[in-house]
Structure formats: structure tokens, C-alpha cells
PDB file of N, CA and C in Angstrom:
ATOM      1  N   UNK A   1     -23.276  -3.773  -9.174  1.00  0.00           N
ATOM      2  CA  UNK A   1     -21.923  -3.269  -8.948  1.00  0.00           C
ATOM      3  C   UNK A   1     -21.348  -3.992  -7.733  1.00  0.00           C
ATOM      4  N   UNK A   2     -19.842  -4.532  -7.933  1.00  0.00           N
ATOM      5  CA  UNK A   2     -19.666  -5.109  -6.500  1.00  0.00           C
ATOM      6  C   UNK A   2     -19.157  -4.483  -5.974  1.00  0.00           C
ATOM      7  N   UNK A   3     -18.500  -2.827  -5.947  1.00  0.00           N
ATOM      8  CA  UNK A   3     -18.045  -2.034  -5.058  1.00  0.00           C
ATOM      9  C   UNK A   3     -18.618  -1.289  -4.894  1.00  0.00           C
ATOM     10  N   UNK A   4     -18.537  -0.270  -3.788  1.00  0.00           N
ATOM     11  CA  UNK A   4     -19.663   1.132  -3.642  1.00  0.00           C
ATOM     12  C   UNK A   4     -18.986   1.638  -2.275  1.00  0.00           C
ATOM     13  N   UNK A   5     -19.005   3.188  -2.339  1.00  0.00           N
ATOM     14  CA  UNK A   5     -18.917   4.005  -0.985  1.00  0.00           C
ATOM     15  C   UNK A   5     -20.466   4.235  -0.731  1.00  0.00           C
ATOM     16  N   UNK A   6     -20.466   4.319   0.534  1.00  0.00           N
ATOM     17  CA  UNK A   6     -21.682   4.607   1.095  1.00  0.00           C
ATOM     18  C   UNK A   6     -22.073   5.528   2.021  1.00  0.00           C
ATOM     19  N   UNK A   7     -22.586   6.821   2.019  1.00  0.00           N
ATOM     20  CA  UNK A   7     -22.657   7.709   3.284  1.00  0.00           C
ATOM     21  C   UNK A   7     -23.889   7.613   4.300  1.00  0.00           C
ATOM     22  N   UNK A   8     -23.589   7.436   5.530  1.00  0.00           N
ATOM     23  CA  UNK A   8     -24.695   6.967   6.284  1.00  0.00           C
ATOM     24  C   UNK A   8     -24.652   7.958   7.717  1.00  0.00           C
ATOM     25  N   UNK A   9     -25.489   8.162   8.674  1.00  0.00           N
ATOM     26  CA  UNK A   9     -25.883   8.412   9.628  1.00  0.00           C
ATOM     27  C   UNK A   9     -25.719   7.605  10.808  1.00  0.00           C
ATOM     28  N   UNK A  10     -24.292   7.800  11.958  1.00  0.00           N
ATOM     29  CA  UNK A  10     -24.206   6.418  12.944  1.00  0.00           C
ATOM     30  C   UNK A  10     -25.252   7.546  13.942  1.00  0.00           C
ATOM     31  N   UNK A  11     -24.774   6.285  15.079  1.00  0.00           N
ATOM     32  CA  UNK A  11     -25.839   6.330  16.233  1.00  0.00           C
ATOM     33  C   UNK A  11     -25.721   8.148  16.586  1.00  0.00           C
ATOM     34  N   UNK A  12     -24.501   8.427  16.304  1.00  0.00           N
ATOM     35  CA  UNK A  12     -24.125   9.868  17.430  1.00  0.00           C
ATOM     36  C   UNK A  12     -24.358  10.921  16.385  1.00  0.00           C
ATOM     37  N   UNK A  13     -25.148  10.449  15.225  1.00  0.00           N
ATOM     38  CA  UNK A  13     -25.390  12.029  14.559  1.00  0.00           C
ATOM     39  C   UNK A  13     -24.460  12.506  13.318  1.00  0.00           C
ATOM     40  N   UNK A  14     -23.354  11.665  13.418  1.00  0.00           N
ATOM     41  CA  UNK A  14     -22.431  12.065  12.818  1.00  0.00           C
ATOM     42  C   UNK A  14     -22.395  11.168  11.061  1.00  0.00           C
ATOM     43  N   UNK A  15     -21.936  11.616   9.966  1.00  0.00           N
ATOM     44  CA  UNK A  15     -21.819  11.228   8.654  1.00  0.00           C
ATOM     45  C   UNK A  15     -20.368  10.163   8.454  1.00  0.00           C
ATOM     46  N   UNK A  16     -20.626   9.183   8.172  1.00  0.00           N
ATOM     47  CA  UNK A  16     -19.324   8.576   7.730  1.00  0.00           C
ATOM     48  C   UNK A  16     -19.853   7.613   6.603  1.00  0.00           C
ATOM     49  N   UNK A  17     -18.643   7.212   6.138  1.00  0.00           N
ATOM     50  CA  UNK A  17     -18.297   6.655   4.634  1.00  0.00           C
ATOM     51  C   UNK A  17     -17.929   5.128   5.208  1.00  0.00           C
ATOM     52  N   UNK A  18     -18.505   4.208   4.512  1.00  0.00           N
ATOM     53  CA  UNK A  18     -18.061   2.932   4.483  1.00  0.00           C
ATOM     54  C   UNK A  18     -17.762   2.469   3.043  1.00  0.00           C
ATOM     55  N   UNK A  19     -16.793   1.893   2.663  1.00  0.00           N
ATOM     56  CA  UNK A  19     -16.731   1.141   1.140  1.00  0.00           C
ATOM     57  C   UNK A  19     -17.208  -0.266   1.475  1.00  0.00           C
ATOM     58  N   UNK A  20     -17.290  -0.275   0.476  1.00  0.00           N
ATOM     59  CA  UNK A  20     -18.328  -1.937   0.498  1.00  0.00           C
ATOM     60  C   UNK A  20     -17.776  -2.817  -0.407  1.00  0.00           C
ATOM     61  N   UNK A  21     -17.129  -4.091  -0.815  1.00  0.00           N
ATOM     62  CA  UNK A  21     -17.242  -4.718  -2.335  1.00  0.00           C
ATOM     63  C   UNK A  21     -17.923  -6.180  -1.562  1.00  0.00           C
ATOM     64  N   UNK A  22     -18.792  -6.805  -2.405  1.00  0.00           N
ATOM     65  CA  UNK A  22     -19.595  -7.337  -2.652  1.00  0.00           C
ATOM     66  C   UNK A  22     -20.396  -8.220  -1.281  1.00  0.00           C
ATOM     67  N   UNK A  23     -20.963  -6.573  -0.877  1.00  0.00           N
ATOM     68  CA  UNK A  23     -21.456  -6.972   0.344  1.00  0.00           C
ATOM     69  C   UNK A  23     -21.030  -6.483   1.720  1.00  0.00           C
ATOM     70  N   UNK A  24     -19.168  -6.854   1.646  1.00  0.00           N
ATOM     71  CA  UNK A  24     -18.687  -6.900   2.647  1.00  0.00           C
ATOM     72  C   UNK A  24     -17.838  -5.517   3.276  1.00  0.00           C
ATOM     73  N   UNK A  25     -18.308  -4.797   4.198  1.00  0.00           N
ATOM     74  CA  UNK A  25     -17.170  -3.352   4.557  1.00  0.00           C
ATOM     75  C   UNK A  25     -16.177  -3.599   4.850  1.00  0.00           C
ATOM     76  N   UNK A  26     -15.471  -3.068   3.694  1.00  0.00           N
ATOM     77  CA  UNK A  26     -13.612  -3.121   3.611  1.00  0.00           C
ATOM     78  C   UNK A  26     -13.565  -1.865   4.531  1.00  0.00           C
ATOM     79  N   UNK A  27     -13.611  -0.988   4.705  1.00  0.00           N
ATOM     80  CA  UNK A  27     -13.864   0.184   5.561  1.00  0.00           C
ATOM     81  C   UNK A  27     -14.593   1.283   5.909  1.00  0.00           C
ATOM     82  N   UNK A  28     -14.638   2.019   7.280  1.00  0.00           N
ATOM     83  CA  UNK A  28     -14.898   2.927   7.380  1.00  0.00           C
ATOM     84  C   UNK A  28     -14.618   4.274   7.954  1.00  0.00           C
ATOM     85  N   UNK A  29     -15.092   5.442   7.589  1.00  0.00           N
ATOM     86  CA  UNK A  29     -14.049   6.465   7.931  1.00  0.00           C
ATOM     87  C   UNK A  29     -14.560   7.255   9.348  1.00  0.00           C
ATOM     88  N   UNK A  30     -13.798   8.078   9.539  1.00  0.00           N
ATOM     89  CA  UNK A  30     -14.392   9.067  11.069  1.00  0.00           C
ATOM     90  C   UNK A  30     -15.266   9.499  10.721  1.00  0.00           C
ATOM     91  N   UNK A  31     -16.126   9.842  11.904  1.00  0.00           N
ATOM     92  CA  UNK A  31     -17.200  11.061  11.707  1.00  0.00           C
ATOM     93  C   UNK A  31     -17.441  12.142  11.000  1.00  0.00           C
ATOM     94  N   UNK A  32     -18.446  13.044  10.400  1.00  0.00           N
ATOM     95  CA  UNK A  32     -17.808  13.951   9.809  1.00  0.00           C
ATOM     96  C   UNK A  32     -19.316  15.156  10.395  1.00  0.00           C
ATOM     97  N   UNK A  33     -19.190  16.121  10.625  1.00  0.00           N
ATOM     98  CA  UNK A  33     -20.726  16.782  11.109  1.00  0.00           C
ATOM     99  C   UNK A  33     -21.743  17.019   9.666  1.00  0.00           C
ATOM    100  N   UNK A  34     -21.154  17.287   8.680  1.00  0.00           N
ATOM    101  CA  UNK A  34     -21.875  17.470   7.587  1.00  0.00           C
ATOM    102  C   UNK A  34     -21.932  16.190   6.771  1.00  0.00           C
ATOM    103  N   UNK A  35     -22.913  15.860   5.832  1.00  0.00           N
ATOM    104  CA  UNK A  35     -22.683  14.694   4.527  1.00  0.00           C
ATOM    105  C   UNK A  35     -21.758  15.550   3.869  1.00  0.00           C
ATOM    106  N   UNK A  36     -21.540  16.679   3.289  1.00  0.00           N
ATOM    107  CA  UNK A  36     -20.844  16.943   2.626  1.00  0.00           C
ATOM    108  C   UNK A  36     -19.596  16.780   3.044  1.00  0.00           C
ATOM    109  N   UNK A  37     -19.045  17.222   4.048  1.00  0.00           N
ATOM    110  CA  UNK A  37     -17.832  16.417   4.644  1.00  0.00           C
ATOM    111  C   UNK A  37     -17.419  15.383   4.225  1.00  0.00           C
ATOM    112  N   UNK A  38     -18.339  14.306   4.542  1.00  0.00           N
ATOM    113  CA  UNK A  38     -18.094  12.806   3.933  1.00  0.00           C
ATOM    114  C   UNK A  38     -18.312  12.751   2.848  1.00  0.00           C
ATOM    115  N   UNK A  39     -18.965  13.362   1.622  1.00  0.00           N
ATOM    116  CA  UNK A  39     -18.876  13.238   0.281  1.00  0.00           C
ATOM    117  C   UNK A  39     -17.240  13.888  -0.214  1.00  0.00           C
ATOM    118  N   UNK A  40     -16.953  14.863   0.899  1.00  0.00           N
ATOM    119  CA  UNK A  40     -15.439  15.648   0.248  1.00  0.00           C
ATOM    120  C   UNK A  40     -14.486  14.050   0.223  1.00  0.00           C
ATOM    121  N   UNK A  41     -14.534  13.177   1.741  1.00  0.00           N
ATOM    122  CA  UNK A  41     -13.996  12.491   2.223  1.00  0.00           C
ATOM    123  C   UNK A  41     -14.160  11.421   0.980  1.00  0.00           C
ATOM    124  N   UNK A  42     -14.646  10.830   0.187  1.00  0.00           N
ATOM    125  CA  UNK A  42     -14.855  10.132  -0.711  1.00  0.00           C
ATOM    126  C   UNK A  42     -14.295  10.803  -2.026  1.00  0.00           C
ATOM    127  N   UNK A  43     -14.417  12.008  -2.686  1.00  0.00           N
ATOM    128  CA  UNK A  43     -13.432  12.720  -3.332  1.00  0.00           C
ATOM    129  C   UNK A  43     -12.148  12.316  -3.057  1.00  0.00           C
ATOM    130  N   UNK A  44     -11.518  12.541  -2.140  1.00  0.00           N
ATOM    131  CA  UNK A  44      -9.985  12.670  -1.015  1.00  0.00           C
ATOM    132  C   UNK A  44      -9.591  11.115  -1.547  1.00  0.00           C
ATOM    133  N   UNK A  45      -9.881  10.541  -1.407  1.00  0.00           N
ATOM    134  CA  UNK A  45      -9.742   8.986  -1.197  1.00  0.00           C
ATOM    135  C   UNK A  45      -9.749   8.056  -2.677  1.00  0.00           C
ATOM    136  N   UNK A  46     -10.860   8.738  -3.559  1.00  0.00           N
ATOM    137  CA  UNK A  46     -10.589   8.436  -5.141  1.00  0.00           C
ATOM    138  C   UNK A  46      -9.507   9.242  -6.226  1.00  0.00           C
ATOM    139  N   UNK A  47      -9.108  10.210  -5.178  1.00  0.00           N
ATOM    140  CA  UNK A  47      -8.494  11.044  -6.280  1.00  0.00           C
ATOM    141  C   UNK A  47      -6.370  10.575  -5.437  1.00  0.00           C
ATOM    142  N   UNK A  48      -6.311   9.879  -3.846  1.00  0.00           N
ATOM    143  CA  UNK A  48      -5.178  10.013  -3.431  1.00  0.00           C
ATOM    144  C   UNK A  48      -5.107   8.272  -3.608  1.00  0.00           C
ATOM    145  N   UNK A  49      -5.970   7.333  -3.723  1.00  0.00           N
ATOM    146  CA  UNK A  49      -5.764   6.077  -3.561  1.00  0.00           C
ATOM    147  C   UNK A  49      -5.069   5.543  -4.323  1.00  0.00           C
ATOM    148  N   UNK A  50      -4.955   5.872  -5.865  1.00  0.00           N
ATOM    149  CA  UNK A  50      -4.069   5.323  -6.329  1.00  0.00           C
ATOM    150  C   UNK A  50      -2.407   5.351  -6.553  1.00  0.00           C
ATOM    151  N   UNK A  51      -2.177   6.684  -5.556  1.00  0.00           N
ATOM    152  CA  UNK A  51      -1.136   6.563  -5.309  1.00  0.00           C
ATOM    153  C   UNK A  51      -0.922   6.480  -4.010  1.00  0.00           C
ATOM    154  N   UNK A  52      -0.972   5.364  -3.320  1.00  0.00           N
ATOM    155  CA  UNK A  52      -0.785   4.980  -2.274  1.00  0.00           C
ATOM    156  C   UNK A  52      -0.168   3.718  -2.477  1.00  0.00           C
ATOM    157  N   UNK A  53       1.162   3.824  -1.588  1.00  0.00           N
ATOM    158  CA  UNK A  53       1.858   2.585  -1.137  1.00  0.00           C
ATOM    159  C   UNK A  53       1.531   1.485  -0.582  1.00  0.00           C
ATOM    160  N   UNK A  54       1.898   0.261  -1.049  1.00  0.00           N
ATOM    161  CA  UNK A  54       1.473  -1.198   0.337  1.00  0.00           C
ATOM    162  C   UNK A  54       2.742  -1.286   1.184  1.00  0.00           C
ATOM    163  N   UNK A  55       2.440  -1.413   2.118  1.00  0.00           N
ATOM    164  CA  UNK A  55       3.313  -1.942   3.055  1.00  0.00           C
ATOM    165  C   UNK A  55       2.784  -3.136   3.553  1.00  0.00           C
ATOM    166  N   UNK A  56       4.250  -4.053   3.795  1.00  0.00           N
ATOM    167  CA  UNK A  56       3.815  -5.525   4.552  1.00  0.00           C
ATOM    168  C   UNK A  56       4.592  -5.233   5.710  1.00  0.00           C
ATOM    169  N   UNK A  57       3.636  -5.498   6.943  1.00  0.00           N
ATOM    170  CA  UNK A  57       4.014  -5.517   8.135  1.00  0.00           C
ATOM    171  C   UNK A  57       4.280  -7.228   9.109  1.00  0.00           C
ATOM    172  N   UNK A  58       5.076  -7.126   9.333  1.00  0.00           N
ATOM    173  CA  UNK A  58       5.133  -8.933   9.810  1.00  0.00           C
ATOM    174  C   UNK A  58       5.683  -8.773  11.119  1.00  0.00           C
TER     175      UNK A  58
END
């Protein structure tokens, strides 16, 4: 697969989400105290992303 969210454990304890495509982290999100938090946070994000606007900033 070349895309994937990923929930991980940073240094401070806390749960966050990185997306990945092929290899490379397109992003990642805030902290969250629970995984489930960050699994909601991955819900949130597949279900609002496609309606989300681009903006070009110059």
C-alpha cells in the first residue's frame, strides 16, 4: 500500500497520527492522551477530507 495513517507513541507519552504515502510523512497530528483519541482523530480526517478546500497562498 503506498498510503497509510499510523498511530504511534512520541517521546512525551502522548498518541499521534502521522500519514505516510510511500514512505514519506505528509503529516502529523497533536498529541492525543489516549490511542483512541488518535484513532477518533483518523475517523475526523477520512470522513471531513474530502470536503476540504485548496487554497493557494503566494
Amino acid at each position: 500500500m503506498a498510503h497509510k495513517f499510523e498511530v504511534y507513541k512520541d517521546k512525551a507519552g502522548e498518541f499521534r497520527v502521522r500519514f505516510k504515502y510511500n514512505s514519506e510523512i505528509i503529516f502529523s497530528t497533536e498529541g492525543y492522551s489516549t490511542k483512541s483519541g488518535a484513532q477518533r482523530a483518523i475517523e475526523s480526517i477520512k470522513k471531513h477530507v474530502p470536503e476540504a478546500p485548496t487554497e493557494v497562498v503566494e
